[in-house]
Protein backbone atom coordinates (compact mmCIF):
# COMPACT_ATOMS: atom_id res chain seq x y z
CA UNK A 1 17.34 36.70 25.73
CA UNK A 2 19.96 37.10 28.31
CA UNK A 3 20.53 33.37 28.22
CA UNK A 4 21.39 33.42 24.11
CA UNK A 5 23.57 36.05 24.74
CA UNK A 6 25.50 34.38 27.55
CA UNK A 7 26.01 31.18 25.60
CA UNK A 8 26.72 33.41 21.98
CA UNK A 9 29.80 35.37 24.22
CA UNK A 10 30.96 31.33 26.13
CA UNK A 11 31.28 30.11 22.37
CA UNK A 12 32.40 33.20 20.77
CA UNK A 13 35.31 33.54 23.73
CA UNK A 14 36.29 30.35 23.56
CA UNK A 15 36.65 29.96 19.80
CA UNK A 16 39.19 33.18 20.03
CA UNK A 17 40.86 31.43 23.25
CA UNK A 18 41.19 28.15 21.55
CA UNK A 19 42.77 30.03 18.36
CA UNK A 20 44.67 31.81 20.74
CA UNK A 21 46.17 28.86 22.02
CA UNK A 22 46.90 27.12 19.32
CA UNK A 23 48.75 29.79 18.40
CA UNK A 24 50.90 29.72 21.29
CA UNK A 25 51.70 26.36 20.89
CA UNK A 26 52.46 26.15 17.29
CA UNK A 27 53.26 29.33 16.10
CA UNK A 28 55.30 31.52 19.95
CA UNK A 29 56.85 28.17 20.83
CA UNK A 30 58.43 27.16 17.79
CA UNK A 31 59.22 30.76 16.97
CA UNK A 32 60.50 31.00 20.38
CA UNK A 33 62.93 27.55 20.08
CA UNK A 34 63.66 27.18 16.65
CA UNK A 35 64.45 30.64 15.78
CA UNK A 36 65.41 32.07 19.07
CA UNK A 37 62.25 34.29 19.33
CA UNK A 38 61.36 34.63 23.07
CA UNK A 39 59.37 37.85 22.86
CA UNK A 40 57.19 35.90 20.50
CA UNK A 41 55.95 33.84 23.63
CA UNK A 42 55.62 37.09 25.91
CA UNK A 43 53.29 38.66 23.18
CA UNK A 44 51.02 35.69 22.22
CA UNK A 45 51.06 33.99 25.68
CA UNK A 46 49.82 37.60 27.38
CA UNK A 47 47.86 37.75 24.86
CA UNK A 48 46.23 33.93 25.39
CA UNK A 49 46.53 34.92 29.30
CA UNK A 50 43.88 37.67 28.87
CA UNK A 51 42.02 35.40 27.07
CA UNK A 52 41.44 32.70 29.04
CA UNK A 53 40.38 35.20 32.04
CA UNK A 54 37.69 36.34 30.16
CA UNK A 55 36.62 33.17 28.73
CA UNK A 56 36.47 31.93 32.73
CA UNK A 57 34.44 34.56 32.94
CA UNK A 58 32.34 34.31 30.08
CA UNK A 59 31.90 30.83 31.58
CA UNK A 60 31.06 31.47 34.99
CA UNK A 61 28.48 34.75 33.45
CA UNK A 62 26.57 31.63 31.47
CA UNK A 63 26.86 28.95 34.23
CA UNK A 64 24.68 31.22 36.45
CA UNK A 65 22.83 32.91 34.25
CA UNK A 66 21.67 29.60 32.47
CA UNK A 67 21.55 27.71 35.84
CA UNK A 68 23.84 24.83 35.02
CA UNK A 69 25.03 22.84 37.63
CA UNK A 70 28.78 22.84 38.46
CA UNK A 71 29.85 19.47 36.61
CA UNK A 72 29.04 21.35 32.95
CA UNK A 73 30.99 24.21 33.99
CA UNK A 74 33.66 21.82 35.13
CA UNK A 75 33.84 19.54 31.51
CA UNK A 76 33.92 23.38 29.73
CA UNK A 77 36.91 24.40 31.66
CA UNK A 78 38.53 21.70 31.12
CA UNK A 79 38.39 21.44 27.60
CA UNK A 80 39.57 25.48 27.67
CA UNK A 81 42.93 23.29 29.01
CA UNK A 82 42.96 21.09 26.66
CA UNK A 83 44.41 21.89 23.39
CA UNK A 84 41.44 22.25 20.37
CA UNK A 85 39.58 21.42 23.63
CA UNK A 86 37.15 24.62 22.73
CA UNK A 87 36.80 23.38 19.29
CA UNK A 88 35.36 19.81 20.33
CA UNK A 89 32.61 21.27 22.74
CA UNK A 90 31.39 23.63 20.35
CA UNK A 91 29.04 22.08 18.39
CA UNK A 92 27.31 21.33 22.07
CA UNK A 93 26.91 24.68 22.93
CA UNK A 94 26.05 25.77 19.51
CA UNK A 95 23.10 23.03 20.00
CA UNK A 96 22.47 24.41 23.56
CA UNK A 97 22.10 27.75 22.17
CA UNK A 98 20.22 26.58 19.22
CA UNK A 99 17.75 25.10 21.74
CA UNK A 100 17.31 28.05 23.72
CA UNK A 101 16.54 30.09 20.40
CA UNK A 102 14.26 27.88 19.92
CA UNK A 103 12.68 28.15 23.37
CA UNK A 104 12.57 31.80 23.52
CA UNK A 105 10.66 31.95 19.69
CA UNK A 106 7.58 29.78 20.63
């Protein structure tokens, strides 16, 4: 059970970082440079900052708890990096979850 709820808090986390930083990028930065809104970028970039320290440590909370070895943590924080990068491994770790449900109802 501990190993759903690991992988349900990595997917849920990075779904709200992701949003979070597409928000920074296309909502703070413009706001910031087209409309000469800096505090825009304080606000949502703390805000994404926060964020992405809890999703690294919703990440390294599932990497140990669900034993993975330290190349599936690595492709996972990099795609937090990447923009929509949390968006394209989701459907993986919806499956890995998916699988562990699976596992745990048998």
């Amino acid at each position: 059970m501990e190993s759903i709820n690991a992988i349900k808090w990595l997917r849920h986390t990075g779904i709200i970082e992701g949003i979070s930083s597409l928000l920074l990028f296309f909502v703070a930065m413009p706001l910031k440079y087209m409309a000469n809104k800096p505090e825009a970028v304080s606000i949502v970039g703390m805000a994404h900052g926060v964020l992405f320290i809890i999703y690294v440590i919703a990440l390294a909370r599932a990497a140990m708890v669900l034993q993975r070895p330290v190349g599936w943590s690595a492709k996972i924080f990099v795609a937090a990096i990447i923009p929509f990068g949390p968006f394209l491994i989701e459907s993986g770790l919806r499956r890995e979850q998916e699988a562990l449900s699976g596992s745990t109802s048998k």
